[in-house]
N, C-alpha and C. Protein backbone atom coordinates (compact mmCIF):
# COMPACT_ATOMS: atom_id res chain seq x y z
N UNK A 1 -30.23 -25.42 -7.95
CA UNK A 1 -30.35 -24.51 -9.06
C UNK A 1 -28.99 -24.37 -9.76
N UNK A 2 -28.94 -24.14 -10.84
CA UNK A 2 -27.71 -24.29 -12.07
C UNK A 2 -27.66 -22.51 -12.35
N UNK A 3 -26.47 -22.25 -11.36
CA UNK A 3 -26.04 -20.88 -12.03
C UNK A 3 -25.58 -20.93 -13.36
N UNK A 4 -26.45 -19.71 -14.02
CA UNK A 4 -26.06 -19.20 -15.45
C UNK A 4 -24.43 -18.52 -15.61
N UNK A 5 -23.60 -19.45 -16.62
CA UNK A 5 -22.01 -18.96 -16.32
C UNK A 5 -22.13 -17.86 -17.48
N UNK A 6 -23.10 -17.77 -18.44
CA UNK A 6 -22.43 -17.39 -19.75
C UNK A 6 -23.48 -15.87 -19.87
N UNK A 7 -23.92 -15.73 -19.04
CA UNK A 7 -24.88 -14.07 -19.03
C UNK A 7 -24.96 -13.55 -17.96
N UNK A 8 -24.69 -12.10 -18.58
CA UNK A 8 -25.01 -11.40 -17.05
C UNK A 8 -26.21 -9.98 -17.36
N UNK A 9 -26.07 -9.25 -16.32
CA UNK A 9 -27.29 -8.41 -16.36
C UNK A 9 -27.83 -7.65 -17.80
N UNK A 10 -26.18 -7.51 -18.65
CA UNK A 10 -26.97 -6.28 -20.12
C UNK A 10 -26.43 -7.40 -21.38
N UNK A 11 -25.58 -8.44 -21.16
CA UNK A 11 -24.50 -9.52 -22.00
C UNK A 11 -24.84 -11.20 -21.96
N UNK A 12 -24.35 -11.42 -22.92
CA UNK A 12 -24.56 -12.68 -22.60
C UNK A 12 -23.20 -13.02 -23.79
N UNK A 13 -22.44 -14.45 -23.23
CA UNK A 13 -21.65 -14.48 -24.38
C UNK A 13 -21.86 -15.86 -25.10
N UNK A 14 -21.35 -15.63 -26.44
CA UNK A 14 -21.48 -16.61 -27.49
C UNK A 14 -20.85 -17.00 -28.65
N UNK A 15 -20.87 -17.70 -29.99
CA UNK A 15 -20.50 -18.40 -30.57
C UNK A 15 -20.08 -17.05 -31.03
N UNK A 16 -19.51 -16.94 -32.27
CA UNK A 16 -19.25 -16.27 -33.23
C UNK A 16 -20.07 -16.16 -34.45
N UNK A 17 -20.58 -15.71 -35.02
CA UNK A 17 -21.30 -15.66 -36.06
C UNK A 17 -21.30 -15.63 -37.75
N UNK A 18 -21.09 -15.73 -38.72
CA UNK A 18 -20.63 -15.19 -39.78
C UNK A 18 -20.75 -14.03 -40.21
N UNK A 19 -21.80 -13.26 -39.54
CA UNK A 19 -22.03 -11.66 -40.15
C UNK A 19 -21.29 -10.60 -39.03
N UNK A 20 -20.75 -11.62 -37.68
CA UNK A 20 -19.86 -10.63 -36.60
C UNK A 20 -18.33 -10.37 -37.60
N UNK A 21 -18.01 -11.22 -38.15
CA UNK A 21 -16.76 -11.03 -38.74
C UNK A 21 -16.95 -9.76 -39.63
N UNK A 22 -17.90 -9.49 -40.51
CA UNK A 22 -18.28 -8.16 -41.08
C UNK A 22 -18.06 -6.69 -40.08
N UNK A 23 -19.01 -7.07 -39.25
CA UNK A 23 -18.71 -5.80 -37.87
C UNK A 23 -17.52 -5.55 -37.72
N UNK A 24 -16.75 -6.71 -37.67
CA UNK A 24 -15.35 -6.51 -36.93
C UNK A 24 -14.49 -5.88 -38.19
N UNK A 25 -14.35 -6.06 -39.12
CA UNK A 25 -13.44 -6.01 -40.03
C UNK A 25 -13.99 -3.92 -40.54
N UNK A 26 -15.72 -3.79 -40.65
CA UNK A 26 -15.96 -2.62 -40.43
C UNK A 26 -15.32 -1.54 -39.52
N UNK A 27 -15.29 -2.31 -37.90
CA UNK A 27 -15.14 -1.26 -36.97
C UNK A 27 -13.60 -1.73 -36.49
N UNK A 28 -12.66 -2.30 -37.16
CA UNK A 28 -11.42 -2.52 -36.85
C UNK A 28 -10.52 -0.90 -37.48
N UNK A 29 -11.42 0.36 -38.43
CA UNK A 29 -10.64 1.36 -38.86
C UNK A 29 -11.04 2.43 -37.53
N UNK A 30 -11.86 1.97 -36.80
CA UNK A 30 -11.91 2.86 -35.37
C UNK A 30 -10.45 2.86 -34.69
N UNK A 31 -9.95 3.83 -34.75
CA UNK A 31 -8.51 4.13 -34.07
C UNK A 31 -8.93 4.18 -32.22
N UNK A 32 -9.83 4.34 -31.98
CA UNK A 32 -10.19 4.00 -30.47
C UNK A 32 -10.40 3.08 -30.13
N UNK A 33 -11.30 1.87 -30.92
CA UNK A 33 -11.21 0.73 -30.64
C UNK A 33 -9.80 0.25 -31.05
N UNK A 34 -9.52 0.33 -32.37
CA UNK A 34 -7.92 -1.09 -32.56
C UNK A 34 -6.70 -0.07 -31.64
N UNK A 35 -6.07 1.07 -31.87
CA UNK A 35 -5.14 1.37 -30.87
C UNK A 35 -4.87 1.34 -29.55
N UNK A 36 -5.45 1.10 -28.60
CA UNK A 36 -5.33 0.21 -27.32
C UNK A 36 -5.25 -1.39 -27.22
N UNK A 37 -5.55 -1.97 -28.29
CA UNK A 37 -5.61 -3.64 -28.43
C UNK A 37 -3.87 -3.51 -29.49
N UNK A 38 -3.83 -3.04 -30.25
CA UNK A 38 -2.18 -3.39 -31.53
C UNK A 38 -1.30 -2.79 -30.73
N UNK A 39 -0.80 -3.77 -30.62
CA UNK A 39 1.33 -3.98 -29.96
C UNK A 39 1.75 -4.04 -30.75
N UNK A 40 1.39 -4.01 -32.48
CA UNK A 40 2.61 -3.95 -33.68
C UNK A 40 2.05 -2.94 -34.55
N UNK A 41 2.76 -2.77 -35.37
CA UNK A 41 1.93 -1.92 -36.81
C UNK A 41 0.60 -2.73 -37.51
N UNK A 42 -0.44 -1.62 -37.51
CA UNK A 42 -1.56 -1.87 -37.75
C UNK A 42 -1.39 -2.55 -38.92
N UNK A 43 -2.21 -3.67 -39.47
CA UNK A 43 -2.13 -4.51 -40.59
C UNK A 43 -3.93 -4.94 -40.49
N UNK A 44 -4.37 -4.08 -41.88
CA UNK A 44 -5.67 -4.24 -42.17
C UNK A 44 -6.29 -5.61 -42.00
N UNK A 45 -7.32 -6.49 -41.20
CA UNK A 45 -7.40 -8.08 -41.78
C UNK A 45 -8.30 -7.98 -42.61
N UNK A 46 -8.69 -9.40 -42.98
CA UNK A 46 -10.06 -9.37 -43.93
C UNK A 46 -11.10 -10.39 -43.13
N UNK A 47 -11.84 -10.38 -43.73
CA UNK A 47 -12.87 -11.08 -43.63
C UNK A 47 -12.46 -12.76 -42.44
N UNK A 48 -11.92 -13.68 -43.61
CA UNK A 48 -10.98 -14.28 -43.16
C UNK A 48 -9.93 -14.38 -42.39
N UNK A 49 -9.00 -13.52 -42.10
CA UNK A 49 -8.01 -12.99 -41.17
C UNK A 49 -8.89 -13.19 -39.72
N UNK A 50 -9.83 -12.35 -39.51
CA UNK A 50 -10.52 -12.63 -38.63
C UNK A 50 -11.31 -13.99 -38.10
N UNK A 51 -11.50 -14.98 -38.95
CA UNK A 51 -11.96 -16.26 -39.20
C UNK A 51 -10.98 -17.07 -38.30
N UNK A 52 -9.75 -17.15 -38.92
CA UNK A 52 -8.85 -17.43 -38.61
C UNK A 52 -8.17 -17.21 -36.74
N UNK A 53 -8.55 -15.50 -36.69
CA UNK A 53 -8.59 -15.15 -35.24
C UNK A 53 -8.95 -15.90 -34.74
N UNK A 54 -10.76 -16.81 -34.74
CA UNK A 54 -11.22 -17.29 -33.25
C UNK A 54 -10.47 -18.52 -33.20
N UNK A 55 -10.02 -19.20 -34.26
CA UNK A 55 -9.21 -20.39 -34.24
C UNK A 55 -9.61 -21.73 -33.76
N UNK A 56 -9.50 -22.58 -33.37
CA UNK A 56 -10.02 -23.71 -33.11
C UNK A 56 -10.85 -23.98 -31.76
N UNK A 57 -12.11 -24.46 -31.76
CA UNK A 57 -12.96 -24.76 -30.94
C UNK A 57 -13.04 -25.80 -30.24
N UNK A 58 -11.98 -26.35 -30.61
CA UNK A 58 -12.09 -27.91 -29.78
C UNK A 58 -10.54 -28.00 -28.84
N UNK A 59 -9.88 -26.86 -29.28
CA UNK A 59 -8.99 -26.95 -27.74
C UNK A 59 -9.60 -26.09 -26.22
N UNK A 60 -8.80 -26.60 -25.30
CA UNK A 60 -8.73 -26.26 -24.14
C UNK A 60 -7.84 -24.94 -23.82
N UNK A 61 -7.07 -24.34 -24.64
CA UNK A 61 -5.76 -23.89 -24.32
C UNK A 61 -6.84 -22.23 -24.56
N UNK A 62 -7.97 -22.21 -25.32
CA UNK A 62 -7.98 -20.72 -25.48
C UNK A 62 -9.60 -21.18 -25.38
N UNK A 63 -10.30 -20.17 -24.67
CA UNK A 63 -12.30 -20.05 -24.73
C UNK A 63 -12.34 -18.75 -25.27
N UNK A 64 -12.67 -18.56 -26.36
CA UNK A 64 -13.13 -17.13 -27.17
C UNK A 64 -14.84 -16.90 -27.55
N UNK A 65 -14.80 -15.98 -26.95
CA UNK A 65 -16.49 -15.85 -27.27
C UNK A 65 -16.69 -14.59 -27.88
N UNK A 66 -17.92 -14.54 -28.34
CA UNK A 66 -18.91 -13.12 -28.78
C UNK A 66 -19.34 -12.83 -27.16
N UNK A 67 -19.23 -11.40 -27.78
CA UNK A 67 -20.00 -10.34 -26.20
C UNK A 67 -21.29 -9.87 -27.03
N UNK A 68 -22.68 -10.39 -26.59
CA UNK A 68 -23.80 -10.56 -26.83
C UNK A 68 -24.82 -9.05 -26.58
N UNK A 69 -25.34 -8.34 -26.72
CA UNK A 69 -26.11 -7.23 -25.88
C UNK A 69 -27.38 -7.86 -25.61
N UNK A 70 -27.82 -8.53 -24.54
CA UNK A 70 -29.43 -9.36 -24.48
C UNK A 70 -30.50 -8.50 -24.86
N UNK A 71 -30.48 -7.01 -24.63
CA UNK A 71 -31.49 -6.61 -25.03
C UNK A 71 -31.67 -6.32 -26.67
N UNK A 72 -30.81 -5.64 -27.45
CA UNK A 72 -30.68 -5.98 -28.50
C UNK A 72 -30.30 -7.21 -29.48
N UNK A 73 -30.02 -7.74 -28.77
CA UNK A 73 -29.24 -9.01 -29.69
C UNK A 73 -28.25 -8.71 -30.21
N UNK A 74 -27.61 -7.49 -30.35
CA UNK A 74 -26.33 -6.89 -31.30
C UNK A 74 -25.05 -7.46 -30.52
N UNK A 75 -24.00 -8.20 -31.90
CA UNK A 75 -22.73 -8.48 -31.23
C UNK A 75 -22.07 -7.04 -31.13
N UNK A 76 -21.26 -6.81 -29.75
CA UNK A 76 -20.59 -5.81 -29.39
C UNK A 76 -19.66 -5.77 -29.08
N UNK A 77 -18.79 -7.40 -29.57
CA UNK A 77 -17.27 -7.78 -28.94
C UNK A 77 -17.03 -9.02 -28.78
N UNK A 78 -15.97 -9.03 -28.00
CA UNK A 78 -15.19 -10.56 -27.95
C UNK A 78 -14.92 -10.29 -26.47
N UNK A 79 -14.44 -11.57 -25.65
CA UNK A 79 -13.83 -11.64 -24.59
C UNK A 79 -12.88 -12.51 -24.58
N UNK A 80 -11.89 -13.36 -24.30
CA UNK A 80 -10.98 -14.79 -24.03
C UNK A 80 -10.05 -15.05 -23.10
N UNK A 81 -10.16 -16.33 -22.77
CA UNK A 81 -9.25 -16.47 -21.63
C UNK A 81 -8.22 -17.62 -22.52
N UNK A 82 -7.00 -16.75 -22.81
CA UNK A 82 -6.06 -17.89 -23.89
C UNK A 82 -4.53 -18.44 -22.49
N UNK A 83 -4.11 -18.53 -23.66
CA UNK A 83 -2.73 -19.27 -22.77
C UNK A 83 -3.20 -20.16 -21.64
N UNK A 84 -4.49 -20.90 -21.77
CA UNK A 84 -4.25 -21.16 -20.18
C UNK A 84 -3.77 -22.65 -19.83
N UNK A 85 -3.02 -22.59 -18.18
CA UNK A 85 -2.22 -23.55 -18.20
C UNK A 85 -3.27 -24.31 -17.03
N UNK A 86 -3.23 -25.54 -17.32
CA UNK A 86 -4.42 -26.12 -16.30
C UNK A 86 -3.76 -26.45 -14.90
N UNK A 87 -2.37 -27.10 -15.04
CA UNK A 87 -1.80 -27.47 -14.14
C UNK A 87 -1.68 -26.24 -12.93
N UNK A 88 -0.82 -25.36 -13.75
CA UNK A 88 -0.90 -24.05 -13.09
C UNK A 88 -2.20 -23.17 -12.38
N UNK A 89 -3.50 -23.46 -13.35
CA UNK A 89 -4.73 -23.19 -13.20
C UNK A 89 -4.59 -21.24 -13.37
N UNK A 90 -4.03 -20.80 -14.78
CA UNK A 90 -3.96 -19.50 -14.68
C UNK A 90 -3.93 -19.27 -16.04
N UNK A 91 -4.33 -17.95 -16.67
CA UNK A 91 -4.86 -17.55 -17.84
C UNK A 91 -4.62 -16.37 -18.12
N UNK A 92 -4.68 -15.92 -19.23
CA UNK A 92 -4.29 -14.95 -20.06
C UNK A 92 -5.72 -14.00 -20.27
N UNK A 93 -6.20 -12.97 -20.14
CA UNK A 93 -7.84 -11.88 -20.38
C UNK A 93 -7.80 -11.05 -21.73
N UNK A 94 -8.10 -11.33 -22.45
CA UNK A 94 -8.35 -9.87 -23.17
C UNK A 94 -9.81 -9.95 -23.27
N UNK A 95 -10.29 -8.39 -23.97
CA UNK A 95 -11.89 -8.02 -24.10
C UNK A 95 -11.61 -6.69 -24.93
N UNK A 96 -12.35 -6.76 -25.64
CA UNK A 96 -12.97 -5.46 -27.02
C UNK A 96 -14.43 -5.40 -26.93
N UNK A 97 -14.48 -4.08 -26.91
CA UNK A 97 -16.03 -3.80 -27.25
C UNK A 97 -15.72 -2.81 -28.69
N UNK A 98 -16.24 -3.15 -29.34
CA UNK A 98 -16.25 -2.45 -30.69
C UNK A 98 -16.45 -0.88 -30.62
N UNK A 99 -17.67 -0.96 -31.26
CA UNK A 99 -18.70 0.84 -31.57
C UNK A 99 -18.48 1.70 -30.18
N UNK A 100 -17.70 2.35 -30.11
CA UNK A 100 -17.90 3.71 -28.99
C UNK A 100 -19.18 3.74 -28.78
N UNK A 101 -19.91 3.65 -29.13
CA UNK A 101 -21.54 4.11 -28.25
C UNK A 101 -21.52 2.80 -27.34
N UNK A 102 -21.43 1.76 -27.59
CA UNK A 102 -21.80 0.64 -26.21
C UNK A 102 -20.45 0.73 -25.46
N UNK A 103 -19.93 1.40 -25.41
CA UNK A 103 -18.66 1.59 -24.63
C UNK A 103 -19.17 2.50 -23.35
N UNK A 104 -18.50 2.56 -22.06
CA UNK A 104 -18.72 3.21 -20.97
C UNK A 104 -20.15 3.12 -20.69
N UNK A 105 -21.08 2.13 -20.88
CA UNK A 105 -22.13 1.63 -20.57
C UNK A 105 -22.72 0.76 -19.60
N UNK A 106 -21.64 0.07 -18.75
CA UNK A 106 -21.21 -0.98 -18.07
C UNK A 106 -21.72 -2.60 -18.70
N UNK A 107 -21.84 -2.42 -20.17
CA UNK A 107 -21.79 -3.58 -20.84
C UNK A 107 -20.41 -4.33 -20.71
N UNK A 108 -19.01 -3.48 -20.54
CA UNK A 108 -18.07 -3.75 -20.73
C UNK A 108 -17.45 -4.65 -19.11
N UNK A 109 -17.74 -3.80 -18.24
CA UNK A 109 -17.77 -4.38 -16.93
C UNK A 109 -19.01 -5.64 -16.69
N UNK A 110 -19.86 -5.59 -17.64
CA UNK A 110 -20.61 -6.66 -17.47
C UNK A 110 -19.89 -8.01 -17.73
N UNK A 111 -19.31 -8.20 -19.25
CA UNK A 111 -18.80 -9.07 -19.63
C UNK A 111 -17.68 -9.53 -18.95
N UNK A 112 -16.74 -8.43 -18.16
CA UNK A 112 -16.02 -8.78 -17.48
C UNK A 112 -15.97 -9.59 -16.57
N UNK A 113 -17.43 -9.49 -15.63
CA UNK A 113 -17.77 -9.83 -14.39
C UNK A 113 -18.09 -11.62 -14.84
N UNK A 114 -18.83 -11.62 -15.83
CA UNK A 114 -18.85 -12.58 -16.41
C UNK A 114 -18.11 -14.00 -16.96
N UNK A 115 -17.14 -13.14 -18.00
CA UNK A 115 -16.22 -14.08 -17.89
C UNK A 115 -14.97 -14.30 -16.41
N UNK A 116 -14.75 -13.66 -15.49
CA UNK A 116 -13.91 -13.91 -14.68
C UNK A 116 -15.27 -14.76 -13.65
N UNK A 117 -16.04 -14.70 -14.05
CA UNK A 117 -16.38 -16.00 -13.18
C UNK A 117 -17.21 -17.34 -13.81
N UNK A 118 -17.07 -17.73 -15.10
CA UNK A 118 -16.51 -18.21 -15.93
C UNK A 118 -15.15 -18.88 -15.81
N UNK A 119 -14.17 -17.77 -15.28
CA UNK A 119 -12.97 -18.62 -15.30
C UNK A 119 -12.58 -19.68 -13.60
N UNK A 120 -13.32 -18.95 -12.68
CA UNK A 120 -12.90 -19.01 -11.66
C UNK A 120 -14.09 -20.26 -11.34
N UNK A 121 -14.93 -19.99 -11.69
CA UNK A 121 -16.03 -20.97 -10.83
C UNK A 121 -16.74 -21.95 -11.87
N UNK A 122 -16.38 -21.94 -13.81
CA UNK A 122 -16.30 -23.34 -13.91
C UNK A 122 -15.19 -23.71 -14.60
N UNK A 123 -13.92 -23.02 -14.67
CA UNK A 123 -12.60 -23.58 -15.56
C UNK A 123 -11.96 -23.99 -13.87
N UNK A 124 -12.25 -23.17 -13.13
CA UNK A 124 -11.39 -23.54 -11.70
C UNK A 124 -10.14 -23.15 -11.71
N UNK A 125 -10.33 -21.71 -12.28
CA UNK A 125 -8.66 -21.22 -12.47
C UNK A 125 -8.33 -20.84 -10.96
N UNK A 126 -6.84 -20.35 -10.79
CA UNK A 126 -6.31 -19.57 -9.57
C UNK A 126 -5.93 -18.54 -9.91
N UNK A 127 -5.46 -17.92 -11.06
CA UNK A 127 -5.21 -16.59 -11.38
C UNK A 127 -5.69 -16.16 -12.85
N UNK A 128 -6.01 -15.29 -13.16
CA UNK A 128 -6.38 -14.69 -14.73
C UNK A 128 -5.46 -13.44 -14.85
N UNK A 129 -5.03 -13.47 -15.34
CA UNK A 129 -3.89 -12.14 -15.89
C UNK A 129 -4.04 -11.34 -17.04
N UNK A 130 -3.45 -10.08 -17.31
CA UNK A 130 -3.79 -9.13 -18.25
C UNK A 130 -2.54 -8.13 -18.47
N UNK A 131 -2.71 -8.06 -19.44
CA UNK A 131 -1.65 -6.85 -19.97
C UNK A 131 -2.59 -5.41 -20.67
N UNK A 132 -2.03 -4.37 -20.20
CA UNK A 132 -2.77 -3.26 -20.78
C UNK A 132 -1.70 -1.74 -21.08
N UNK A 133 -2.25 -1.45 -21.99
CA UNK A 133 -1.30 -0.02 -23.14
C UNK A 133 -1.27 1.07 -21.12
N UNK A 134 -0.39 1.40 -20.91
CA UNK A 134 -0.11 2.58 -20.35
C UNK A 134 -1.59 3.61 -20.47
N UNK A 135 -1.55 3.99 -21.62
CA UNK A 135 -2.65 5.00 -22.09
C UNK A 135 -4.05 4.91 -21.82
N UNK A 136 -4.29 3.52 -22.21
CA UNK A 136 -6.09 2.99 -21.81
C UNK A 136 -6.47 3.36 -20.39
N UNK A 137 -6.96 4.10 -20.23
CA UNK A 137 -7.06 4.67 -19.15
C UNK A 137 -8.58 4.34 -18.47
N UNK A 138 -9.64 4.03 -19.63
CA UNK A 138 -10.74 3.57 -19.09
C UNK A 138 -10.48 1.79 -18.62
N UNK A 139 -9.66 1.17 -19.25
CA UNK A 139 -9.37 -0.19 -18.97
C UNK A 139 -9.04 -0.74 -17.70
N UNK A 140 -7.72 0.39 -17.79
CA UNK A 140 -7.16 0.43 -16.08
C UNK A 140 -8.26 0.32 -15.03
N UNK A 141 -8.99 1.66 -15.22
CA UNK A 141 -10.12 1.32 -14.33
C UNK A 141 -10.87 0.40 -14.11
N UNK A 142 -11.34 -0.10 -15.31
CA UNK A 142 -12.29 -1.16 -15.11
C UNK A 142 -11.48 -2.26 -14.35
N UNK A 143 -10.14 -2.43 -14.85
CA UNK A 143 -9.44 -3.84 -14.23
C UNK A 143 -9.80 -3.36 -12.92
N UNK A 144 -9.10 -2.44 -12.45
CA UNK A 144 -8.66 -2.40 -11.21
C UNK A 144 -9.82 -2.39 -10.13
N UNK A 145 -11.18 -1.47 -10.74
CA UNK A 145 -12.09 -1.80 -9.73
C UNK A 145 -13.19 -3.12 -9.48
N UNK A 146 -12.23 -4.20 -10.66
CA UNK A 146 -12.43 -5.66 -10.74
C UNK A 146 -12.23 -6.31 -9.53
N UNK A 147 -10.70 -5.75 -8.92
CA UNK A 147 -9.73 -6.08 -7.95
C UNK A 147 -8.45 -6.40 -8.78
N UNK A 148 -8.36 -6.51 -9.91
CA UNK A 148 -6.91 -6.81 -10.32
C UNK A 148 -6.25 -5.79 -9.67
N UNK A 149 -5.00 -6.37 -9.42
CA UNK A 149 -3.77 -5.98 -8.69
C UNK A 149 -2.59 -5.53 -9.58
N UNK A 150 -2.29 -4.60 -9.94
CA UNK A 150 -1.11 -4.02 -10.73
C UNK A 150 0.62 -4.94 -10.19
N UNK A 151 0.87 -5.87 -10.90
CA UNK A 151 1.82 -6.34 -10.57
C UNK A 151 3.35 -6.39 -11.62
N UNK A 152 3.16 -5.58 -12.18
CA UNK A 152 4.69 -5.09 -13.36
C UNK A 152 4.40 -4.04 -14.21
N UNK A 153 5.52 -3.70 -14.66
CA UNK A 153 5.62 -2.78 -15.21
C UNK A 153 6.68 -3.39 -16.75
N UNK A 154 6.27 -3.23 -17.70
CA UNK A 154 7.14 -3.56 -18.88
C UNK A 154 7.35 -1.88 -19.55
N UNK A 155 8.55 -1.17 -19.40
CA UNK A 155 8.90 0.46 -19.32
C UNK A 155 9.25 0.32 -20.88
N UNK A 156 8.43 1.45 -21.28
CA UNK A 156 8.91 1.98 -22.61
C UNK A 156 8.70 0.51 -23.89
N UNK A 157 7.87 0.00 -23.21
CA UNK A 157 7.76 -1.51 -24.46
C UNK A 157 6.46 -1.32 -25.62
N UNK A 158 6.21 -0.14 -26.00
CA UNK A 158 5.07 0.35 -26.82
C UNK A 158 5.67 1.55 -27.36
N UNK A 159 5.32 1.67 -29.12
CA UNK A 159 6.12 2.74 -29.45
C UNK A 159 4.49 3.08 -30.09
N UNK A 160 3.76 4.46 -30.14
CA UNK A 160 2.80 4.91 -30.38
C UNK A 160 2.49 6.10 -30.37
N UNK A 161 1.95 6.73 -31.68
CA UNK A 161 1.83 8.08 -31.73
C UNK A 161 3.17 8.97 -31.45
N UNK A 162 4.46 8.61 -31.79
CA UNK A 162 5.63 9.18 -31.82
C UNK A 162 6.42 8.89 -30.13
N UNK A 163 5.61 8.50 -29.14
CA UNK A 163 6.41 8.00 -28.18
C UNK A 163 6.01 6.87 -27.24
N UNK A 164 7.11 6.51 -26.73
CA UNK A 164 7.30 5.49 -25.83
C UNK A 164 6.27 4.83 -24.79
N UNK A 165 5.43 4.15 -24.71
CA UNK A 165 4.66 3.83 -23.54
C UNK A 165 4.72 2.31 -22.59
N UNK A 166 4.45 2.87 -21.71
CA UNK A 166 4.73 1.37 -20.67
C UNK A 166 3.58 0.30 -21.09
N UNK A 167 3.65 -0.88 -20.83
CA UNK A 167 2.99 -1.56 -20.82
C UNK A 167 2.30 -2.47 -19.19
N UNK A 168 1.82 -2.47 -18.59
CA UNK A 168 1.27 -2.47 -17.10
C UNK A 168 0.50 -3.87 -17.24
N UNK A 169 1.19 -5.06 -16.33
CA UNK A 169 0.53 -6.52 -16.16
C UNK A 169 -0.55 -6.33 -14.77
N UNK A 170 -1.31 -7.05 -14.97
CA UNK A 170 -2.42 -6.85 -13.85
C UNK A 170 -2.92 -8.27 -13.89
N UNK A 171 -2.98 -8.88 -12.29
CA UNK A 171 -3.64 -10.10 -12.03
C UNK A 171 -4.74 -9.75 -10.93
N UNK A 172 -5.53 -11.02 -11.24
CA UNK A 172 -6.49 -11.55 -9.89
C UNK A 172 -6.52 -12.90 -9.46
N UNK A 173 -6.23 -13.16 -8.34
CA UNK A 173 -6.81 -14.42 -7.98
C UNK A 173 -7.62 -14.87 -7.38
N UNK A 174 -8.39 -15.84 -7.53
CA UNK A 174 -9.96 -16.64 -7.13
C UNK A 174 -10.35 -15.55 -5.78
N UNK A 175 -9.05 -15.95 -5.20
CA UNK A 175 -9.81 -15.34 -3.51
C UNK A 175 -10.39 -14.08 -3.30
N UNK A 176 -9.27 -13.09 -4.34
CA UNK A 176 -9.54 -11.72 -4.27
C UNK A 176 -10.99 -11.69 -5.14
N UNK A 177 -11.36 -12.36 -6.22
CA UNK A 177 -12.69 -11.94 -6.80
C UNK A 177 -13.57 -12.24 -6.54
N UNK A 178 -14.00 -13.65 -5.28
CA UNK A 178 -14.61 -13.97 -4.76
C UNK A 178 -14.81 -13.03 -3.19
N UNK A 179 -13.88 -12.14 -3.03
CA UNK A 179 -14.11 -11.16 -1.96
C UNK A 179 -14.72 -9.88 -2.33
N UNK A 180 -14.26 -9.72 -3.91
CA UNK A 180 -14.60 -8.21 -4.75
C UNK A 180 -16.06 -8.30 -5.62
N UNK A 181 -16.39 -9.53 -5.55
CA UNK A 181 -17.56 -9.70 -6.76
C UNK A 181 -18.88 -9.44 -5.79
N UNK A 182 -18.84 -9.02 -4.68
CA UNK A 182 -20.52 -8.61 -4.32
C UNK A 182 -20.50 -7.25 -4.66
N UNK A 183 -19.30 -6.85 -4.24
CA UNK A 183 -19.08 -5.08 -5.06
C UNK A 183 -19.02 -4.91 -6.00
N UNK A 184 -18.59 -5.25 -7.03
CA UNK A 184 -18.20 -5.32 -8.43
C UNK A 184 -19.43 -5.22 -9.40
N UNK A 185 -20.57 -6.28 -8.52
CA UNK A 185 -21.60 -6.64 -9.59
C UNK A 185 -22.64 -5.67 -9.20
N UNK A 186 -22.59 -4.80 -8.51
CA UNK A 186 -23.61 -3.61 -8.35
C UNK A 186 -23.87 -2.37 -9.16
C-alpha cells in the first residue's frame, strides 16, 4: 500500500492557485496573521509580489505548497521546506494559516504533521529547522509539542511594537519525530 504523503486528517496540500493569491494579498492586512511571519517593516505586496513568492517549481532547493481544508476545499495557507541542503539532508519550516477562524483548529498541527513527514519519509531529510518571533506563543507550542527541540536563542534580534524581542531556533530530527508522531497525530 502507497502511503498518502500530501493529506492528512482536516488538510491536504497543494499547488497554488490563481484566486489563492487574492486571499493572500486580502488577509496579508491581518496584523495577527502578517506580524508573527515580518522580520522587516511591513511592505504591502500585490497580487504579483506574491506570484513571485512561490517562485520556481522546478527546483529542489525549496517545496512550497497550498494548505488545502478537505472538507471545504478552502485554501487556508502555505507550508515550505526551503534552504534545503541534500547533502546535509536538512531544511528550513515555515507555515501560515491565514483567517483567524481556521486557526487553533488543529488544521494547523495537521499540516504540520504532514509536511514533517513529507520531509522525513519522502525527501529523506535528517533535520528540519525553524525560527520563531519570541511572542508567537501559539507556534511555540505547536513546535514544541511536535518534538522540536529549542536549540538558540538570537537576543533582542526583532524590533516590534516599540520593543526588543528574541528570536528562538527550534529543530527536529528524523529519530525524534519518528518517536513523537504516534503522539502527535492524535
Amino acid at each position: 500500500m502507497v502511503k498518502n504523503i500530501i493529506e492528512g486528517n482536516f488538510i491536504k496540500l497543494g499547488n497554488f492557485e490563481e484566486e489563492f493569491f487574492k486571499i493572500i494579498v486580502e488577509n496579508q492586512w491581518d496584523i495577527k496573521f502578517f506580524r508573527p511571519l515580518s522580520w522587516d517593516t511591513f511592505h504591502p505586496y500585490t497580487i504579483e509580489d506574491w506570484k513571485n513568492f512561490v517562485g520556481d517549481s522546478d527546483t529542489n532547493s525549496r517545496f512550497l505548497f497550498a494548505i488545502i481544508n478537505k472538507e471545504s476545499k478552502e485554501f487556508i495557507g502555505w507550508t515550505s521546506l526551503s534552504d534545503i541542503q541534500f547533502k546535509n539532508r536538512v531544511a528550513d519550516l515555515s507555515m501560515a494559516i491565514l483567517k483567524e477562524d481556521n486557526r487553533n483548529r488543529g488544521l494547523g498541527k495537521d499540516a504540520l504533521n504532514v509536511i514533517l513527514n513529507f520531509a522525513f519519509y519522502e525527501l529523506g531529510l535528517h533535520k528540519v529547522k525553524l525560527s520563531v518571533h519570541s511572542n508567537n506563543i501559539p507556534a511555540i507550542k505547536l513546535y514544541s509539542s511536535a518534538g522540536f527541540v529549542k536549540e538558540g536563542t538570537d537576543r533582542e534580534a526583532l524590533f516590534q511594537d516599540g520593543n526588543w524581542l528574541d528570536v528562538y531556533y527550534y529543530g527536529i530530527i528524523d529519530s525524534e519525530w519518528v518517536n513523537k508522531t504516534q503522539i502527535f497525530k492524535q
